[in-house]
N, C-alpha and C. Protein backbone atom coordinates (compact mmCIF):
# COMPACT_ATOMS: atom_id res chain seq x y z
N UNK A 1 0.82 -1.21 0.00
CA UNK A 1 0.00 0.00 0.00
C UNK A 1 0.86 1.26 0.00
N UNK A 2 2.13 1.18 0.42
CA UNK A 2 2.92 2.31 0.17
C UNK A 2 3.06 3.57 -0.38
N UNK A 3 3.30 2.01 -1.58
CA UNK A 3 3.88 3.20 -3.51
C UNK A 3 2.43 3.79 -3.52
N UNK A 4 1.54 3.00 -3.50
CA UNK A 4 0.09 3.74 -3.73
C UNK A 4 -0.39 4.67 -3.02
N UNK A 5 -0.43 4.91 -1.50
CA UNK A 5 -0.72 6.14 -0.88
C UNK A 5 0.28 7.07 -1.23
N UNK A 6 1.44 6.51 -1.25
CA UNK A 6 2.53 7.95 -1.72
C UNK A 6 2.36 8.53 -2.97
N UNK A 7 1.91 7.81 -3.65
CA UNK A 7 1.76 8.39 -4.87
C UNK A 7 0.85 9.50 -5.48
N UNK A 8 1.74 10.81 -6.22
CA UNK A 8 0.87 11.79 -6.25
C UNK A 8 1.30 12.22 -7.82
N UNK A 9 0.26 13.11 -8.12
CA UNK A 9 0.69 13.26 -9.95
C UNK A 9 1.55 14.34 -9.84
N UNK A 10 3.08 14.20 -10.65
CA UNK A 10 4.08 14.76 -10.66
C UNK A 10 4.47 15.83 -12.29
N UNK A 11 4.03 16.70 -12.57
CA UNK A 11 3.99 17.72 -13.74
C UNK A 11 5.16 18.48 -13.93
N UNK A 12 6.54 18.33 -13.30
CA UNK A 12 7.33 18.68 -13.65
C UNK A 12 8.91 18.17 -13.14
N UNK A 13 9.50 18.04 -14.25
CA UNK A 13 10.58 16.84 -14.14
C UNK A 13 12.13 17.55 -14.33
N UNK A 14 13.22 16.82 -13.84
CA UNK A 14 14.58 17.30 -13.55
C UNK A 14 15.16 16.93 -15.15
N UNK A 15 16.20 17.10 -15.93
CA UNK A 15 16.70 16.98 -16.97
C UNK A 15 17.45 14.93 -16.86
N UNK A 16 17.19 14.82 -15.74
CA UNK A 16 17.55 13.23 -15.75
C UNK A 16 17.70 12.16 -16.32
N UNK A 17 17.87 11.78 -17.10
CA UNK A 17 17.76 10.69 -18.01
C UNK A 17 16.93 9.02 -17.27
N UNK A 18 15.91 8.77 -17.62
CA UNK A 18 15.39 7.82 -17.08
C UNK A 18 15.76 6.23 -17.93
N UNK A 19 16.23 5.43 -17.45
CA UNK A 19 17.15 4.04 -17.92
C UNK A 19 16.29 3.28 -18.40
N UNK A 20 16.89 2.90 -19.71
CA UNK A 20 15.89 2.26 -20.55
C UNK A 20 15.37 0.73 -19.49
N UNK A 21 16.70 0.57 -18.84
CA UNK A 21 16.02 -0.45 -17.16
C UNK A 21 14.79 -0.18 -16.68
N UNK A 22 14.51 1.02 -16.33
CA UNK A 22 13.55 1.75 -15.53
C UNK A 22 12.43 1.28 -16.48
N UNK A 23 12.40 1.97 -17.95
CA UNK A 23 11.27 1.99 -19.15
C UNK A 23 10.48 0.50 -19.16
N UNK A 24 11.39 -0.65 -19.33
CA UNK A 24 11.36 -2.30 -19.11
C UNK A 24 10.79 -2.62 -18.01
N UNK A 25 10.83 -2.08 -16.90
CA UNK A 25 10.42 -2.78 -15.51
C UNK A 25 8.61 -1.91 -15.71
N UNK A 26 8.95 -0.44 -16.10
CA UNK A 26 7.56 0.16 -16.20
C UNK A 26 6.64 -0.81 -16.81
N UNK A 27 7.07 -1.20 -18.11
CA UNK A 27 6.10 -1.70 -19.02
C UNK A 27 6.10 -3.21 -18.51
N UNK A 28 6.64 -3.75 -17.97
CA UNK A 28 6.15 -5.19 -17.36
C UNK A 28 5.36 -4.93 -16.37
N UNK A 29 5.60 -4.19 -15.81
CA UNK A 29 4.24 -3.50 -14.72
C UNK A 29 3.05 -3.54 -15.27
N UNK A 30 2.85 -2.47 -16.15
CA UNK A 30 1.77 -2.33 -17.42
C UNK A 30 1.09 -3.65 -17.50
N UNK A 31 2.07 -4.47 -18.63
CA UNK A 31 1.48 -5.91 -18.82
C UNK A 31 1.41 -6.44 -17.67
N UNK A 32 1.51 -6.42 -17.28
CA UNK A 32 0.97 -7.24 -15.38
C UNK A 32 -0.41 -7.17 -15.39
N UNK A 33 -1.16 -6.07 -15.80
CA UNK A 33 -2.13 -5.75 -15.34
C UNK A 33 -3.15 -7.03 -15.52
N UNK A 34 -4.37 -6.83 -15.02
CA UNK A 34 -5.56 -7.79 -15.36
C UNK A 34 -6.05 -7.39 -16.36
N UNK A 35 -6.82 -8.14 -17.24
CA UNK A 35 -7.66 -7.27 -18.25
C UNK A 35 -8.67 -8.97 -18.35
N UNK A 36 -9.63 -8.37 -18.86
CA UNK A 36 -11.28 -8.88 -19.21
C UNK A 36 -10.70 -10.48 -20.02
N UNK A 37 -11.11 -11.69 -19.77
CA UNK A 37 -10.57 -12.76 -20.52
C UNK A 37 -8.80 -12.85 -21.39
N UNK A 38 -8.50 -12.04 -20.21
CA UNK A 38 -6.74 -12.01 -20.73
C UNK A 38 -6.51 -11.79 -22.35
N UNK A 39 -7.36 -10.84 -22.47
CA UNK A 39 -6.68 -10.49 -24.21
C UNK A 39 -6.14 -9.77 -24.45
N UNK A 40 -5.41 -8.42 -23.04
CA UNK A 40 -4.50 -7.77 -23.04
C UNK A 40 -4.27 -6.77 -23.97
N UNK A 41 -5.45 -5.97 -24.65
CA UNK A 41 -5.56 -5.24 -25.52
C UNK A 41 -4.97 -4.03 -26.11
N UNK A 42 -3.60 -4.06 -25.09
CA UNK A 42 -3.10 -2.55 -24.64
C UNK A 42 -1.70 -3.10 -25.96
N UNK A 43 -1.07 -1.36 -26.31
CA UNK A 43 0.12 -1.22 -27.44
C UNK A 43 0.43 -0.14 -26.39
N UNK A 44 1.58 -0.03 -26.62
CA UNK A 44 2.15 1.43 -25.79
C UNK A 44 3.31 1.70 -26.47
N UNK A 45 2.84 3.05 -26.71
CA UNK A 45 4.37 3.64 -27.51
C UNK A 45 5.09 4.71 -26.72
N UNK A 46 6.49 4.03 -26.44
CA UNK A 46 7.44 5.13 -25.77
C UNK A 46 8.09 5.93 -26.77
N UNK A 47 8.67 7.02 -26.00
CA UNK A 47 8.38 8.44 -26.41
C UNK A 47 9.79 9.35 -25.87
N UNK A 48 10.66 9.18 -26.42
CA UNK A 48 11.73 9.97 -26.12
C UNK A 48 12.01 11.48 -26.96
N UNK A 49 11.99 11.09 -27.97
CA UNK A 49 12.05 12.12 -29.05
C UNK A 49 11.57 13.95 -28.45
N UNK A 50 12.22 14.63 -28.47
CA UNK A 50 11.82 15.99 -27.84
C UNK A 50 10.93 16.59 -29.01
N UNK A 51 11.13 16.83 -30.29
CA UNK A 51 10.25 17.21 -31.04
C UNK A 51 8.69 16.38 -30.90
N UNK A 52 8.43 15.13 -30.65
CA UNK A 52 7.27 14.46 -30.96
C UNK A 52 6.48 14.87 -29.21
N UNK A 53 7.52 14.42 -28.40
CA UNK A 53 6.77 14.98 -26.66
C UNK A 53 6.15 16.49 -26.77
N UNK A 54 6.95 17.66 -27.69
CA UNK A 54 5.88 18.45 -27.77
C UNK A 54 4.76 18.25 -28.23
N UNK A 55 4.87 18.00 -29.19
CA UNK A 55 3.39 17.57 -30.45
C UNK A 55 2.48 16.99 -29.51
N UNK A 56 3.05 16.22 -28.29
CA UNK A 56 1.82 15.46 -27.76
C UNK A 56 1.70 16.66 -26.56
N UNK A 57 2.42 17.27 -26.29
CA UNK A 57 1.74 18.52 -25.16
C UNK A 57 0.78 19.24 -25.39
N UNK A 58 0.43 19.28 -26.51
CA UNK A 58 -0.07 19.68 -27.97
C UNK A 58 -1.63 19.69 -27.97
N UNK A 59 -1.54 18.52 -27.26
CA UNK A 59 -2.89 17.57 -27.18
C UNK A 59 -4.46 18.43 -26.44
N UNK A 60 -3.99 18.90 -25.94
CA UNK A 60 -4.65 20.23 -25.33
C UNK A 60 -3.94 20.72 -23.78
N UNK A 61 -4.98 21.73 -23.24
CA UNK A 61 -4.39 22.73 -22.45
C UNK A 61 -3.48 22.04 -21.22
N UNK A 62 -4.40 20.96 -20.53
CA UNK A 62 -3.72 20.44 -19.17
C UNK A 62 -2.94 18.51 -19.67
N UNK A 63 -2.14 19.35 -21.25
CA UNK A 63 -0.35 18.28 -21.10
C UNK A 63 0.20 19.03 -21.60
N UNK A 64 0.12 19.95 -21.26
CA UNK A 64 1.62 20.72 -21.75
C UNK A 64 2.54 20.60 -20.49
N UNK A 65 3.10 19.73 -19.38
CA UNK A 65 3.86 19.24 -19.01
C UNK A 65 4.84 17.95 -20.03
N UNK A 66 3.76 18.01 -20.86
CA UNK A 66 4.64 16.38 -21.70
C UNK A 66 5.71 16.53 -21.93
N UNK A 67 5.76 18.00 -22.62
CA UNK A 67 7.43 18.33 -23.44
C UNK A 67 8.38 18.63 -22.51
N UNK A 68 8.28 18.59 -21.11
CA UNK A 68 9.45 19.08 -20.46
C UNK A 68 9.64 17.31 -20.01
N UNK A 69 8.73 16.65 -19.86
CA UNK A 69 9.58 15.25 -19.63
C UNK A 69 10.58 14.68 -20.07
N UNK A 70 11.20 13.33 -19.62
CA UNK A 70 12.31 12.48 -19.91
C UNK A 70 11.55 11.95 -21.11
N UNK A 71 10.78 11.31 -21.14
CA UNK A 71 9.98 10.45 -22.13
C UNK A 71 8.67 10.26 -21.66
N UNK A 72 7.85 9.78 -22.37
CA UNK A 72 6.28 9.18 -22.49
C UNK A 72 5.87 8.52 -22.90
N UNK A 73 5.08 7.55 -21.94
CA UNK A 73 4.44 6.33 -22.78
C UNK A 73 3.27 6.71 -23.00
N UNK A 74 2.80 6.58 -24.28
CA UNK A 74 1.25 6.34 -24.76
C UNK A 74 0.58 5.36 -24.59
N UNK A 75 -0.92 5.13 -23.74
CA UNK A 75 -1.27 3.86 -23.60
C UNK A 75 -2.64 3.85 -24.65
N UNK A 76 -2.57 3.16 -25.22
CA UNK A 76 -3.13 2.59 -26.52
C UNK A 76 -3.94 1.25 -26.54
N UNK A 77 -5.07 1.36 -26.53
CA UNK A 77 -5.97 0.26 -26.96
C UNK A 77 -5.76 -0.54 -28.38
N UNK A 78 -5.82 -1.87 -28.41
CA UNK A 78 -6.36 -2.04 -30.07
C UNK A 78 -7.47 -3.18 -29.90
N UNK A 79 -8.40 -2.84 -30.89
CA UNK A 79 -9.85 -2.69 -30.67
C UNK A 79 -9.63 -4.06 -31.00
N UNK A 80 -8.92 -4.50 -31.89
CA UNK A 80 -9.30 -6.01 -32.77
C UNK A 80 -8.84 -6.95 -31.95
N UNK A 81 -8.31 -6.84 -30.14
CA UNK A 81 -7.81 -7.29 -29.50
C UNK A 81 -8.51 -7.48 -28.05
N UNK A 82 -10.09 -6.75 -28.34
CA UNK A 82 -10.38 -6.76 -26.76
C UNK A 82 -11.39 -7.78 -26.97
N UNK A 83 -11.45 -7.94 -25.61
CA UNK A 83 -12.42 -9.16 -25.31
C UNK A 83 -14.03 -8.78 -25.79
N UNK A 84 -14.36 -7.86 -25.96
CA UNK A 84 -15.87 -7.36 -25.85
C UNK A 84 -15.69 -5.74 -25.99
N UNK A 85 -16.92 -5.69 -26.57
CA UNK A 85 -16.69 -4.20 -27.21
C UNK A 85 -16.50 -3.28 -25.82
N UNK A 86 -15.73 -2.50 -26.09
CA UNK A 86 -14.89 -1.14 -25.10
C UNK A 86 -14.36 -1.62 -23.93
N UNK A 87 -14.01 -3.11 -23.68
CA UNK A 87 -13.58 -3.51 -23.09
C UNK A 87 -12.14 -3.01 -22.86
N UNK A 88 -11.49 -2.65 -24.04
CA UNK A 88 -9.83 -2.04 -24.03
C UNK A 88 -9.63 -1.09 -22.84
N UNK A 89 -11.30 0.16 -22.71
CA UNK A 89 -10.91 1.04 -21.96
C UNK A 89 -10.34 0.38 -20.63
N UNK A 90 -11.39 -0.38 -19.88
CA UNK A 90 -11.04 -1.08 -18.86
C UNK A 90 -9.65 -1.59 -18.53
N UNK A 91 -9.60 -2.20 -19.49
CA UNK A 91 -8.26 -3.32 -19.37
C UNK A 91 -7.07 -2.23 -19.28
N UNK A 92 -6.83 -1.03 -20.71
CA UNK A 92 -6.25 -0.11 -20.50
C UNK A 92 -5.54 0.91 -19.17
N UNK A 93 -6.66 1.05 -18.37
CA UNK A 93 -6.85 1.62 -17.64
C UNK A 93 -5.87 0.65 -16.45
N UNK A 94 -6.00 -0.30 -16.04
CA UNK A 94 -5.92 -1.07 -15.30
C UNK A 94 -4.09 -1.23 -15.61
N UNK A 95 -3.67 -1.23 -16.81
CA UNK A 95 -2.53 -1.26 -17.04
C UNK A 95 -1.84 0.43 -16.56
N UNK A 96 -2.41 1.15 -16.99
CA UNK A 96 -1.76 2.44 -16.50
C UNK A 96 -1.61 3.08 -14.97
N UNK A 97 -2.51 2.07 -14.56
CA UNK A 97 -2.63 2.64 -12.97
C UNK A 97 -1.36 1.44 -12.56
N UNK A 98 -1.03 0.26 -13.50
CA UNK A 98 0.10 -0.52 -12.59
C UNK A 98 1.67 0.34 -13.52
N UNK A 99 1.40 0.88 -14.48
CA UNK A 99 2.56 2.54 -14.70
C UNK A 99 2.79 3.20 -13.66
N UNK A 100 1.57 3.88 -13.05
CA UNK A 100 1.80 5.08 -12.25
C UNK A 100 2.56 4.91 -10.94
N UNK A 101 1.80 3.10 -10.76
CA UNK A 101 2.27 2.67 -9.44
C UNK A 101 3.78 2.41 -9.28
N UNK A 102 4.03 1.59 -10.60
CA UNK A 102 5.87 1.73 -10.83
C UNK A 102 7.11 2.58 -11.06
N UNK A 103 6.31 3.68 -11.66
CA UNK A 103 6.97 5.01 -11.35
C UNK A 103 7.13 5.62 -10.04
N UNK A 104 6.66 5.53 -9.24
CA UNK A 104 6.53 5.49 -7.56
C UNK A 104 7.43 4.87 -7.22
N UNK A 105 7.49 2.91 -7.16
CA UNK A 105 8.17 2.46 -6.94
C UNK A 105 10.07 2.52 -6.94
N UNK A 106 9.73 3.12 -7.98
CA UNK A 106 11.22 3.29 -9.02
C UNK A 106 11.79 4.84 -8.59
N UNK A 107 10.99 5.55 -7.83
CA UNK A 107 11.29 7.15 -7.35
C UNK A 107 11.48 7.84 -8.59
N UNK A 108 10.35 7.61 -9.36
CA UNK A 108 10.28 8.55 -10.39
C UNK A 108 8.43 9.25 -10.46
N UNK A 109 8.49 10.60 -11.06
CA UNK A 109 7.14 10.75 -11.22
C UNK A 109 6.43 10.94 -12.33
N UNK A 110 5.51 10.73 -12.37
CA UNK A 110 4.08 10.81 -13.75
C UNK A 110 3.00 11.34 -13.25
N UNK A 111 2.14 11.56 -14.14
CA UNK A 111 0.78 12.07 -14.19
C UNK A 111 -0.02 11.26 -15.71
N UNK A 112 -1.10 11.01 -15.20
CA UNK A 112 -2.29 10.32 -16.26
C UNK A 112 -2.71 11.21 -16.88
N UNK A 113 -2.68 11.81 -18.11
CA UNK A 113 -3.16 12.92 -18.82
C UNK A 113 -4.23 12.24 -19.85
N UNK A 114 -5.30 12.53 -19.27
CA UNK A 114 -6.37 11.71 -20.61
C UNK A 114 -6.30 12.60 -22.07
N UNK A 115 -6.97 11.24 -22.88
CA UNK A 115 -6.92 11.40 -24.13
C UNK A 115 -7.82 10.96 -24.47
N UNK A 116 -8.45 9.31 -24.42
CA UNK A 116 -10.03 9.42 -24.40
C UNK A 116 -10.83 9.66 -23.16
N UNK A 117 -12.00 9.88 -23.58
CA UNK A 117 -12.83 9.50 -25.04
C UNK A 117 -13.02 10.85 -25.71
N UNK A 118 -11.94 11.86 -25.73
CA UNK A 118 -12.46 13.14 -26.35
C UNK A 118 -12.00 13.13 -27.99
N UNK A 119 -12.54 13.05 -28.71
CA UNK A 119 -12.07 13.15 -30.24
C UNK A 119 -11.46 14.39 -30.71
N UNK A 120 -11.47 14.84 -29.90
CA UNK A 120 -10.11 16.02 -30.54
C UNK A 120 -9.00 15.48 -30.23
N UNK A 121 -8.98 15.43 -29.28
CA UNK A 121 -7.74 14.69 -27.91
C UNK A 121 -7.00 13.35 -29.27
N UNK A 122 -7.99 12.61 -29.39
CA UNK A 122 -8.13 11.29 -29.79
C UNK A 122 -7.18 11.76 -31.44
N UNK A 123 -8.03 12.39 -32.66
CA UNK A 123 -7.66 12.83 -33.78
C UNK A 123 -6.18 13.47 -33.95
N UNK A 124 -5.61 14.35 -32.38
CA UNK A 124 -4.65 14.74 -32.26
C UNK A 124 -3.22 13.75 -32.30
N UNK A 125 -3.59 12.53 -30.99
CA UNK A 125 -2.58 11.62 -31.19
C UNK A 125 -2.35 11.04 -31.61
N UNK A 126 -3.15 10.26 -32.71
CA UNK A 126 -3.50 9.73 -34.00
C UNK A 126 -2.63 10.18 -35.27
N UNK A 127 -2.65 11.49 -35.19
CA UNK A 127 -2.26 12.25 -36.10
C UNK A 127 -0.29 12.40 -35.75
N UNK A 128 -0.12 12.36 -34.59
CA UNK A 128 1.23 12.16 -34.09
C UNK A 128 1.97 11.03 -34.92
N UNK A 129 1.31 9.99 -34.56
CA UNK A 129 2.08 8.74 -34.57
C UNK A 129 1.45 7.82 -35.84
N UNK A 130 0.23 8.62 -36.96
CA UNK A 130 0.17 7.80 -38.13
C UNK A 130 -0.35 6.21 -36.86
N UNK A 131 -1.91 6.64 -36.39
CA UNK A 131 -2.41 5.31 -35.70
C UNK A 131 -3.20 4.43 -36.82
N UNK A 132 -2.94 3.51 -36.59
CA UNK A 132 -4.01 2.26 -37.47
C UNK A 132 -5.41 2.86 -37.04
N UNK A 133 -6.03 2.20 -37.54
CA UNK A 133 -7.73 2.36 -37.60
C UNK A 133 -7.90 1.76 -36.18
N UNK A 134 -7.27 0.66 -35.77
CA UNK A 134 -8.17 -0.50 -34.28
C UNK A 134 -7.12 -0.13 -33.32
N UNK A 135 -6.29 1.24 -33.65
CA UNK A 135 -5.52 1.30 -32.28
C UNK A 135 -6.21 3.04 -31.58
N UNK A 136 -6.53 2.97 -30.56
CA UNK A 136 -7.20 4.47 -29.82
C UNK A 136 -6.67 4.30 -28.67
N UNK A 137 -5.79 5.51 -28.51
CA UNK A 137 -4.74 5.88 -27.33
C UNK A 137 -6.09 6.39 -26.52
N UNK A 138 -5.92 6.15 -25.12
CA UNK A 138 -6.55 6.01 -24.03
C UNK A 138 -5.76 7.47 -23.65
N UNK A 139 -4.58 7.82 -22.61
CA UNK A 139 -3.62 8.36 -22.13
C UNK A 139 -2.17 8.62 -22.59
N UNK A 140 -1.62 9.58 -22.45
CA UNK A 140 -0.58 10.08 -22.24
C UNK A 140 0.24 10.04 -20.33
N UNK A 141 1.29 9.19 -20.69
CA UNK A 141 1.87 9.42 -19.21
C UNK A 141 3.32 9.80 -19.01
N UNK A 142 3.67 11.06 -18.93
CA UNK A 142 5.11 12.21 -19.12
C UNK A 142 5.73 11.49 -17.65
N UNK A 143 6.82 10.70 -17.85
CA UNK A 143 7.62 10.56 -16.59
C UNK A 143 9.08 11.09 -16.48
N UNK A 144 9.03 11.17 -15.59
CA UNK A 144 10.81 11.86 -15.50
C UNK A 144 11.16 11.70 -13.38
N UNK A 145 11.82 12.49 -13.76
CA UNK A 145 12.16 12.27 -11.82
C UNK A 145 12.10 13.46 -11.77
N UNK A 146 11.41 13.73 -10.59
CA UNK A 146 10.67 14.54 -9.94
C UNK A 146 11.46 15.59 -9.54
N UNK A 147 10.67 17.33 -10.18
CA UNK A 147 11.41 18.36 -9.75
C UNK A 147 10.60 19.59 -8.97
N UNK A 148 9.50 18.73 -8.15
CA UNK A 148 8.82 19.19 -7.64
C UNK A 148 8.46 18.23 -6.43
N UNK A 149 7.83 18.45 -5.20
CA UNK A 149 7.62 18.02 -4.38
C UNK A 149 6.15 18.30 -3.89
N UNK A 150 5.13 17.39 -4.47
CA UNK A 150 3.86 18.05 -3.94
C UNK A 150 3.18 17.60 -2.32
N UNK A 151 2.18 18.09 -1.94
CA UNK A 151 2.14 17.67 -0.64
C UNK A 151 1.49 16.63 -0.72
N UNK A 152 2.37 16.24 0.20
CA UNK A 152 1.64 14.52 0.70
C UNK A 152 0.35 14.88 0.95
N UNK A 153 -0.78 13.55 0.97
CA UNK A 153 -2.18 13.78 1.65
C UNK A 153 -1.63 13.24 3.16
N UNK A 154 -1.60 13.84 3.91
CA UNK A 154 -0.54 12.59 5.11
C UNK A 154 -1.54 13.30 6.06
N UNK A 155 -1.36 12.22 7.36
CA UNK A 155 -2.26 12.15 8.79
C UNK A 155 -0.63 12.07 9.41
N UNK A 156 -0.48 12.63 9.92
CA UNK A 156 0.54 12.66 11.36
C UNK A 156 1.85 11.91 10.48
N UNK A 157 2.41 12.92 9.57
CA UNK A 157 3.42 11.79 8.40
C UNK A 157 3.24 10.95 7.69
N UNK A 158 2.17 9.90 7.92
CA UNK A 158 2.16 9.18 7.13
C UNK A 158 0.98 8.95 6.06
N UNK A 159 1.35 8.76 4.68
CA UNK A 159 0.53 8.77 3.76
C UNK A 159 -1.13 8.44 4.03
N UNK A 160 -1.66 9.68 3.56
CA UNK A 160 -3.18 9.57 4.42
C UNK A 160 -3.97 8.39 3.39
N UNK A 161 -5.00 7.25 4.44
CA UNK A 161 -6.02 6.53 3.44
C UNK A 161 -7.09 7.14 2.99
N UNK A 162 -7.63 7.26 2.27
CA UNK A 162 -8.74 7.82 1.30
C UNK A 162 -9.93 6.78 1.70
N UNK A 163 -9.75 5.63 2.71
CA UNK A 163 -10.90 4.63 2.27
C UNK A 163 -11.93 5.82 2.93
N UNK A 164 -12.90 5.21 2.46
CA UNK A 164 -14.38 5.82 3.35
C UNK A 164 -15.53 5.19 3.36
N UNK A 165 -15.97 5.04 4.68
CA UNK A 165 -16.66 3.83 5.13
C UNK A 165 -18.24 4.45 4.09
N UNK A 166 -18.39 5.83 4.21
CA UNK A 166 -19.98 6.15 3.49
C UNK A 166 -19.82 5.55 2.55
N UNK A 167 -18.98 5.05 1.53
CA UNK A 167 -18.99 4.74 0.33
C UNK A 167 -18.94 2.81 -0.06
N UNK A 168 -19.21 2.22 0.83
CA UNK A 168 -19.06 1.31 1.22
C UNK A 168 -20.72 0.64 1.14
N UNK A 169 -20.98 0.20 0.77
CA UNK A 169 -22.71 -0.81 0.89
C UNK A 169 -22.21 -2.02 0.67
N UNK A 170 -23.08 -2.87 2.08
CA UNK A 170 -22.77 -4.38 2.51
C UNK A 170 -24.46 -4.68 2.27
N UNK A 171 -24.38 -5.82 0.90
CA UNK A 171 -25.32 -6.58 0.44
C UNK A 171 -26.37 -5.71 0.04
N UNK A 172 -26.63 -4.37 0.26
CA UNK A 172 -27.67 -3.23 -0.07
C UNK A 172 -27.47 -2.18 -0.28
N UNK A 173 -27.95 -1.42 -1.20
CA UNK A 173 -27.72 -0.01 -1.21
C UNK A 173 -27.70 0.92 0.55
């Protein structure tokens, strides 16, 4: 529970070089994830290139952190791969939250910058990377090591829990 309570979205990064080690352990994280009848629907394209990380800052108003990152992975659905229709989002999703969590792990930071389901968003990164027809990028995630320090949610130091019992129904609404 650690990496996960510590973990907070990080928008601006040190000139660091992050190890293509680091990139490998991220994306086995990723594929770790669960997804709907294991069809694992997710493509992810990393993203070093400084000219193309702008283009995707690009994407609209709240990623223009992208271009000051180390690199970025794009997390990418392909449609001809999911278990059941829009199933990708799910599965997608599920892979990027085990990203965010490994960037934590690894003392590096990110932020989830959506991309769907907005079709501008969508037409934009598409247009980046020349996408196939059955591939629709979900997110943008700008990592680098951290040149900011945001505040912890913390109770007496230590990383505060979010559970909450109101939100909780046993066998009934």
């Amino acid at each position: 529970m650690n990496s996960i309570l510590k973990r907070r979205s990080i928008r601006q990064y040190t000139d660091e070089f992050v190890s293509d080690k680091h990139v490998k352990k991220i994306l086995e994280a990723a594929m770790s994830a669960p997804s709907a009848r294991n069809a694992r629907p997710w493509q992810f394209i990393v993203v070093r290139d400084k000219s193309t990380l702008k283009k995707l800052s690009e994407t609209h108003i709240n990623a223009s952190m992208v271009k000051n990152a180390n690199l970025a992975i794009v997390v990418c659905g392909d449609l001809s791969k999911q278990s059941h229709k829009d199933y990708w989002v799910l599965d997608c999703s599920a892979a990027t939250e085990n990203i965010l969590i490994e960037v934590e792990e690894l003392g590096l930071g990110a932020v989830w910058v959506a991309v769907y389901p907005r079709e501008e968003r969508i037409k934009h990164v598409r247009k980046v990377f020349d996408l196939p027809v059955d591939i629709v990028p979900l997110c943008i995630i700008p990592i680098g090591y951290p040149a900011e320090t945001p505040e912890p949610r913390s109770i007496r130091g230590e990383p505060k829990n979010r559970y909450d019992e109101l939100k909780v129904h046993i066998e009934k609404w």
